[in-house]
Protein backbone atom coordinates (compact mmCIF):
# COMPACT_ATOMS: atom_id res chain seq x y z
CA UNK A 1 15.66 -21.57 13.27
CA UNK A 2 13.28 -21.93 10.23
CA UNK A 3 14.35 -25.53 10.04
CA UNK A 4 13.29 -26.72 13.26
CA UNK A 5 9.65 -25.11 12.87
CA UNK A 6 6.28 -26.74 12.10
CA UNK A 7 4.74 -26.73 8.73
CA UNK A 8 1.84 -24.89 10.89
CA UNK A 9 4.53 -22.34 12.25
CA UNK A 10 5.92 -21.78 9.05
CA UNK A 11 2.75 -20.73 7.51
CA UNK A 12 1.95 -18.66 9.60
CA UNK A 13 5.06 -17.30 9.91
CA UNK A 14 4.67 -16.98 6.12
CA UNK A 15 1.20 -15.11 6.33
CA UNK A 16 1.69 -12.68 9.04
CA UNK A 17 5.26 -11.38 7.42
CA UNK A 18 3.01 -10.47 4.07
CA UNK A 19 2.00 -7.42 6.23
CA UNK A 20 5.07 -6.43 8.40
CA UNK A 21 5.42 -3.54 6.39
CA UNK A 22 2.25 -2.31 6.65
CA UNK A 23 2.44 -3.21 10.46
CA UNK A 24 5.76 -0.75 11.07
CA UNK A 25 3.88 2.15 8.73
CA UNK A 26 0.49 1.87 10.53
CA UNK A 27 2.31 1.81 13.82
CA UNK A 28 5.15 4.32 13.32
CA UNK A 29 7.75 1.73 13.88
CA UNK A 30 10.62 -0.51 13.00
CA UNK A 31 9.22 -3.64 13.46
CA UNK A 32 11.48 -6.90 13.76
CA UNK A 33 10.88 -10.86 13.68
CA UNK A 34 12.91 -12.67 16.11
CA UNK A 35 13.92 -16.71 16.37
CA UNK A 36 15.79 -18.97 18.38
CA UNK A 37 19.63 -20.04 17.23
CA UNK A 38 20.87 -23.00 17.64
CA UNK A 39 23.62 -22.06 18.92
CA UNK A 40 21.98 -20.30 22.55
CA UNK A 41 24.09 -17.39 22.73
CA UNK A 42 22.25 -15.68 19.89
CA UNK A 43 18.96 -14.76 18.09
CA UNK A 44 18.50 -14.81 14.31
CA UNK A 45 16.37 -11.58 12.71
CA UNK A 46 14.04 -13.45 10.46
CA UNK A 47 12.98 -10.01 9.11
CA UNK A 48 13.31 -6.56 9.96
CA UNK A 49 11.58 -3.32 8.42
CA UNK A 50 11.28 0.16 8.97
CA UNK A 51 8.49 2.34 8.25
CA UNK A 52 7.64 4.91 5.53
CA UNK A 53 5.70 7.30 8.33
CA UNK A 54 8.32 7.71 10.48
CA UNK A 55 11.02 10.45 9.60
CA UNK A 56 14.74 10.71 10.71
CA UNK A 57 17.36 8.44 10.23
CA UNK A 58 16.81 5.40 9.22
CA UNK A 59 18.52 2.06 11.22
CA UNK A 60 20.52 -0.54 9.95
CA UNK A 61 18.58 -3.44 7.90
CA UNK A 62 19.65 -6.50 10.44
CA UNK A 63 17.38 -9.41 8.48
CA UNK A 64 19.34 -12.37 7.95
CA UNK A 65 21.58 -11.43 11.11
CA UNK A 66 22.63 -12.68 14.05
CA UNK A 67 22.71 -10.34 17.68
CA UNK A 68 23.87 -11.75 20.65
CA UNK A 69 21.26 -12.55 23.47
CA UNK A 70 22.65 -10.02 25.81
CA UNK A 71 21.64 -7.68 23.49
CA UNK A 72 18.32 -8.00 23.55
CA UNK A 73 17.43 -9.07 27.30
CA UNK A 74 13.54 -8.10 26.42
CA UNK A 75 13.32 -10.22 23.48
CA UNK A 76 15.01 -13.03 25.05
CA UNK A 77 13.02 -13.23 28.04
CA UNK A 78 9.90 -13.06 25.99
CA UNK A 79 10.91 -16.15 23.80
CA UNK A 80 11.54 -18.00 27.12
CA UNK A 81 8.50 -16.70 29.35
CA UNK A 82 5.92 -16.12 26.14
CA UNK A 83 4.80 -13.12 27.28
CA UNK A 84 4.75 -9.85 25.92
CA UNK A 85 7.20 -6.81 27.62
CA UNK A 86 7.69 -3.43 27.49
CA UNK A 87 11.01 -1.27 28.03
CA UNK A 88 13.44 1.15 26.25
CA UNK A 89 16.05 1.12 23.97
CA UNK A 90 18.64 3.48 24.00
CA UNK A 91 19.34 4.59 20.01
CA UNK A 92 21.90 6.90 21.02
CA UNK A 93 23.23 9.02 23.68
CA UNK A 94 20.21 10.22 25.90
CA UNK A 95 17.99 9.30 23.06
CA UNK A 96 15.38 6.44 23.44
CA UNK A 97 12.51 4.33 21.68
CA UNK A 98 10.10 2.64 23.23
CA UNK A 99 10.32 -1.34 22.41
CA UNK A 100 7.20 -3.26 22.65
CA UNK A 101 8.06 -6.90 22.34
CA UNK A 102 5.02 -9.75 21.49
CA UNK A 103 5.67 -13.58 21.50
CA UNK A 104 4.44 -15.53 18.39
CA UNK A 105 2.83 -18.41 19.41
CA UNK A 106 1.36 -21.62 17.82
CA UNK A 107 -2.13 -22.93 17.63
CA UNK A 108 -0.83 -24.96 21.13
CA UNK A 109 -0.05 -21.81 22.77
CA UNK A 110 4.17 -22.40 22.29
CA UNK A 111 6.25 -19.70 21.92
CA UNK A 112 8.39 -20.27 18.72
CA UNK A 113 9.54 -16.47 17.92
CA UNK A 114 8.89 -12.95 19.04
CA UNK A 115 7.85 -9.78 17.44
CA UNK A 116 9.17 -5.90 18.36
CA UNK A 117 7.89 -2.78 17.89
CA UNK A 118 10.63 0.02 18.21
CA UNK A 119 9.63 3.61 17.75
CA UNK A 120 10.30 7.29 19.24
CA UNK A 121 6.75 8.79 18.33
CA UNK A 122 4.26 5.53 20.52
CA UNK A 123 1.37 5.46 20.61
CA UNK A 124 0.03 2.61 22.62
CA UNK A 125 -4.10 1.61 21.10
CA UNK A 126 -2.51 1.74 17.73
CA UNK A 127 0.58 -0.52 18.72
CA UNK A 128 -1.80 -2.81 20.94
CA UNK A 129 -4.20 -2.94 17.60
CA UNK A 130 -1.53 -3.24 14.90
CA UNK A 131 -0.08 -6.35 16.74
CA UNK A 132 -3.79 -8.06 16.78
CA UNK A 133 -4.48 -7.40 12.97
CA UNK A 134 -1.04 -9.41 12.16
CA UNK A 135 -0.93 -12.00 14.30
CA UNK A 136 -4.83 -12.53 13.40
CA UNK A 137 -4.01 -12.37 9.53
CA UNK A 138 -5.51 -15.67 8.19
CA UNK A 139 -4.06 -15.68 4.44
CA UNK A 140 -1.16 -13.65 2.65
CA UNK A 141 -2.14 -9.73 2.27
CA UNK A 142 0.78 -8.32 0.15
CA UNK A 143 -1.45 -8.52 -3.16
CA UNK A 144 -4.64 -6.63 -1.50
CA UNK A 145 -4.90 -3.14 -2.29
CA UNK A 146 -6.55 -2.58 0.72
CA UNK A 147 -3.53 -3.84 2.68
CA UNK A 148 -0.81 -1.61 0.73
CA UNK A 149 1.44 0.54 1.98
CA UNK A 150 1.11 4.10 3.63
CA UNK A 151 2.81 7.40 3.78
CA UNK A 152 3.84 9.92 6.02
CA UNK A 153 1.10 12.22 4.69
CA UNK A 154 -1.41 9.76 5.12
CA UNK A 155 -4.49 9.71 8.05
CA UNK A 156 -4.97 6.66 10.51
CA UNK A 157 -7.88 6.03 12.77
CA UNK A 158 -8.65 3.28 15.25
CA UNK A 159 -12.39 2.63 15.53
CA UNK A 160 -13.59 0.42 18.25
CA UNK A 161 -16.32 -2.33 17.46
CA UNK A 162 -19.04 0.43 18.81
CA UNK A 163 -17.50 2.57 16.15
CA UNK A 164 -15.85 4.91 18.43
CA UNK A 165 -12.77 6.69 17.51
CA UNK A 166 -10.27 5.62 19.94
CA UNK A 167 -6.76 6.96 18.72
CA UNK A 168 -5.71 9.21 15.99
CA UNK A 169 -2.62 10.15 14.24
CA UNK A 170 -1.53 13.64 13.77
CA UNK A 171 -2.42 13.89 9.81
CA UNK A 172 -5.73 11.95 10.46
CA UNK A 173 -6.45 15.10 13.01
CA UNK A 174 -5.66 17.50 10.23
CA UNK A 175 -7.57 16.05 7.56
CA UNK A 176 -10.65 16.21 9.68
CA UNK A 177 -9.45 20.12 10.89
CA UNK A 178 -10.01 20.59 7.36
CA UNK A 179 -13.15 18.78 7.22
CA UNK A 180 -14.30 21.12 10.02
CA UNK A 181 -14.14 18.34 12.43
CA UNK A 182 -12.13 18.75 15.63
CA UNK A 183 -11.61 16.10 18.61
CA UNK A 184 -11.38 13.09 17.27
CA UNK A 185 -11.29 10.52 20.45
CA UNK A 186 -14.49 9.70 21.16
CA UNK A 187 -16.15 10.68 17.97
CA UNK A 188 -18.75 7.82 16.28
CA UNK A 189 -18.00 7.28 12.64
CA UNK A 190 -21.37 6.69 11.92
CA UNK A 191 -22.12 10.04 13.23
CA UNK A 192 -23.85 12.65 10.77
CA UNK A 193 -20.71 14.37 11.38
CA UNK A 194 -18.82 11.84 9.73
CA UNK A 195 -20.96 9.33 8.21
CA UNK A 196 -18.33 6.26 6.97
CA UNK A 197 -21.36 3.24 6.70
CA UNK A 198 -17.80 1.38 5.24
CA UNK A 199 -16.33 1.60 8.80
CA UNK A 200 -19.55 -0.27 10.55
CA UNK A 201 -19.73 -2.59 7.50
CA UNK A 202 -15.65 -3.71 7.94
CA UNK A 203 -16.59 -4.21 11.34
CA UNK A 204 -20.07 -6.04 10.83
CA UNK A 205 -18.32 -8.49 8.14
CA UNK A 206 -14.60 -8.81 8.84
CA UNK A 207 -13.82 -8.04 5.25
CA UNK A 208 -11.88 -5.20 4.57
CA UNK A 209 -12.64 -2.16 2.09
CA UNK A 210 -12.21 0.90 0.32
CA UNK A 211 -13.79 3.71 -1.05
CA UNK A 212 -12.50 7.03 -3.15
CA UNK A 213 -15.08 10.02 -1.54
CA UNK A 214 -14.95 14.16 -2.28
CA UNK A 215 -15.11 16.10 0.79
CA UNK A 216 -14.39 19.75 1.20
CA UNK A 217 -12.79 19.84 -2.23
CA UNK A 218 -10.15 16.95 -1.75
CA UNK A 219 -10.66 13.67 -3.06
CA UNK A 220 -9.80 11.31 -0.27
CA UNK A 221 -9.19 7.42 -0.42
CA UNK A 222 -10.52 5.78 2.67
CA UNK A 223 -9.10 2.04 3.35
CA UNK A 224 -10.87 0.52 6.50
CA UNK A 225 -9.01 -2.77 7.83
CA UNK A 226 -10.53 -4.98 10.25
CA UNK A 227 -8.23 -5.87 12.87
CA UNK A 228 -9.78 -9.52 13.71
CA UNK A 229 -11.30 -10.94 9.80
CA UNK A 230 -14.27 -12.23 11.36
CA UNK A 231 -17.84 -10.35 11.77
CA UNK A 232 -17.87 -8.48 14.67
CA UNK A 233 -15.01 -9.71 16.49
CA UNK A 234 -13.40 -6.53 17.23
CA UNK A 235 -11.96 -3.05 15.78
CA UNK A 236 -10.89 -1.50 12.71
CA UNK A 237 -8.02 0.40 11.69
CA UNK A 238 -8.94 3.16 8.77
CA UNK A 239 -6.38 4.56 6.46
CA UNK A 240 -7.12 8.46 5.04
CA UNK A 241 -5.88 9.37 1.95
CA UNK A 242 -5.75 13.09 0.62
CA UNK A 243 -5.03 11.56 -3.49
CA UNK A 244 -6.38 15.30 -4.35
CA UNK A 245 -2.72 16.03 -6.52
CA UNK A 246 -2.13 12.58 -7.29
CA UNK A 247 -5.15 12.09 -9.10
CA UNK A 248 -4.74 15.64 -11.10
CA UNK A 249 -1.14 14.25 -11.47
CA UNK A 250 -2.80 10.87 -13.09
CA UNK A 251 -5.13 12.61 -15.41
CA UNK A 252 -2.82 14.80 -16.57
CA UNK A 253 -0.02 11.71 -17.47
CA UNK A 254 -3.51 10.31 -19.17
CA UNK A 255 -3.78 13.62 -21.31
CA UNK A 256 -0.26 13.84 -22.47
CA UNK A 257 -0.29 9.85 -23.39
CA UNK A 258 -3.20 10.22 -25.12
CA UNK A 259 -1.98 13.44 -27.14
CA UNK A 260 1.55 11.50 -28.10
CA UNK A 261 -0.46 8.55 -28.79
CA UNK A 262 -2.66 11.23 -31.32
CA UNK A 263 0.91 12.83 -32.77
CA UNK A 264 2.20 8.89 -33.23
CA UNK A 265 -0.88 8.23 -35.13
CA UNK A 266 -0.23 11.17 -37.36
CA UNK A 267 2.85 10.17 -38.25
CA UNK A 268 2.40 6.90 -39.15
CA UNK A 269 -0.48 8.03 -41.09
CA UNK A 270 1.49 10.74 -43.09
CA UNK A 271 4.46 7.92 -44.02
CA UNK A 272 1.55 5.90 -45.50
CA UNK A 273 0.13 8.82 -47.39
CA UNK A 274 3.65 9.71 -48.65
CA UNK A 275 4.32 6.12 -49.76
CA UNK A 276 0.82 5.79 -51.20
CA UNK A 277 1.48 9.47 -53.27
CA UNK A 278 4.74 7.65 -54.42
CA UNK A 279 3.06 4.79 -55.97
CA UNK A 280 0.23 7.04 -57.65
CA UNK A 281 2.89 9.73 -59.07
CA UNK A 282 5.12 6.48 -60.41
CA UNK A 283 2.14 4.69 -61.49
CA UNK A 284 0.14 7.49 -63.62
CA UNK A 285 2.74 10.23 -64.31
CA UNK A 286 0.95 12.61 -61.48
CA UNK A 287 2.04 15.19 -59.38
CA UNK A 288 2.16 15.26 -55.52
CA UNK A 289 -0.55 17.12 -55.27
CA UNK A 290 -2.37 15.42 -57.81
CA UNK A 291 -1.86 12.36 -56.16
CA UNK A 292 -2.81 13.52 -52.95
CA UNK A 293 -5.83 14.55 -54.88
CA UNK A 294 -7.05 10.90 -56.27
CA UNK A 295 -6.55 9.82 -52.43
CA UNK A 296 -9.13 12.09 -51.12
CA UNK A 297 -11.19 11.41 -53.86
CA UNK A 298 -11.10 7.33 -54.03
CA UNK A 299 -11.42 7.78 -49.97
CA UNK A 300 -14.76 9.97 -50.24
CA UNK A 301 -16.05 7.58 -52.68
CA UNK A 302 -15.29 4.49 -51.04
CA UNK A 303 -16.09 5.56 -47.20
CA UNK A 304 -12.95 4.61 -45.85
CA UNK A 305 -10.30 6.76 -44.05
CA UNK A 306 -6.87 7.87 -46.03
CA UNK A 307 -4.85 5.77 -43.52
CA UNK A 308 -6.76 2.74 -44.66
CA UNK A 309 -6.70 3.33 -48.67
CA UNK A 310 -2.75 4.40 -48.14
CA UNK A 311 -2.35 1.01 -46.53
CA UNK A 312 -4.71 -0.81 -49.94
CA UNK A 313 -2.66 0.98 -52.20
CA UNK A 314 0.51 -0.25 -50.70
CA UNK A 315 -0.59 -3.32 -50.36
CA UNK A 316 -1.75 -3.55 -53.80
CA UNK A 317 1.46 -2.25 -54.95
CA UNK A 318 3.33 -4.75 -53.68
């Protein structure tokens, strides 16, 4: 129960849910918080979230829930063992996930909650490396860019602290098919092949980054997250982007403002003239046109646009 934790526990708690979501996208998974109850029998679900990458039906939300214990034998013998487990969990009839279960433990080493991964497509590096980079988040990540949110269309990579490719998703594989580049594994991103200095500096520093790169006529978004924040303490996970459409899509939303923002302006400036003319024609006994006229004249003379004389002449007026 939240209520019997320690302020440390809580916090951390607190930081490493900022990037559960990010956690079941870059992993493929649903991904759930467990705690204790106090009443033994059961096991509250802190929080529970399912990826964006993963396709199919989606599970029932259980946050805020109770399951019995029985139910989840894995989870409950990692929250009384502390250590991590492995098994299956059958979704349906003949239909499994793996479950990948991860205790959360204190700067003391106690077990206060557990973690699961639960997923049909695994993929064990990028499980193994998705735990590390939450449970070694060291401040709140839900406002970084660089920590947002991913996509079923969207590449991953995990680069090792030599800056070896050591797993790869299947759109990662066909963005680089398209780059010309074929078997991932074991390629170096600082290759001439590939050539990402931004990996090797994420892993160098501990701080992650981002770039926006053209390659082979698509404008891709790279987002390289260092799975321990400290310089050279271990991997990186790197996020590929193909924002090719959705930046055509951006500039064209940018045209089409900026042309109704032009036709707005029009507008207002024609119901100034057309007041302005009113005053004139009322004023002096002109015509429309001779009114329009004097405008273009007094606006020549003085230097100043129409808009701004209609607006004097109103003003005056009043």
């Amino acid at each position: 129960m939240l209520s019997t934790l320690t302020a440390e526990q809580k916090n951390t708690l607190q930081t490493m849910l900022s990037g559960l979501e990010l956690a079941a996208d870059i992993a493929h998974a649903r991904v759930t918080v467990y705690l204790l109850d106090s009443d033994k029998r059961f096991l509250q679900v802190l929080k529970q979230v399912q990826p964006l990458t993963q396709l199919g039906k989606a599970q029932p939300d259980l946050t805020g829930r109770k399951v019995r214990v029985v139910e989840e034998p894995l989870v409950h013998r990692t929250l009384q063992n502390n250590i991590p487990l492995r098994g299956m969990r059958e979704l349906e009839l003949g239909v499994f996930n793996s479950f990948w279960v991860y205790p959360l433990r204190d700067v003391r080493g106690k077990c206060y909650g557990a973690l699961s991964f639960d997923t049909l497509d695994p993929d064990e590096v990028i499980i193994r490396e998705t735990v590390e980079l939450l449970l070694n988040l060291t401040k709140p990540v839900d406002k970084d860019s660089n920590y947002k949110r991913l996509t079923a269309a969207d590449g991953l990579l995990v680069v090792n602290v030599d800056k070896v490719i050591t797993a790869a998703n299947n759109e990662a594989k066909h963005l680089f098919q398209v780059m010309g580049i074929g078997d991932l594994l074991g390629k170096r991103t600082n290759h001439l092949e590939i050539n990402w200095p931004l990996v090797g500096m994420v892993i160098d520093t501990g701080v992650a980054g981002g770039k926006e790169f053209t390659s082979h006529g698509m404008l891709l978004a790279l987002r390289v997250l260092p799975v321990v924040p400290k310089a050279k303490a271990g991997s990186a996970i790197v996020i590929l982007q193909d924002i090719t459409e959705l930046r055509k899509k951006e500039e064209e939303l940018e045209a089409l403002n900026a042309e109704l923002a032009d036709l707005k302006e029009s507008l207002e400036i024609r119901k100034l003239l057309e007041k302005a003319k009113g005053i004139l024609m009322a004023a002096h006994g002109l015509t429309e046109q001779e009114a329009y006229r004097k405008l273009q004249q007094f606006s020549m003379v003085k230097r100043i646009s129409l808009k701004e004389l209609a607006e004097r002449v109103i003003a005056s007026a009043k």
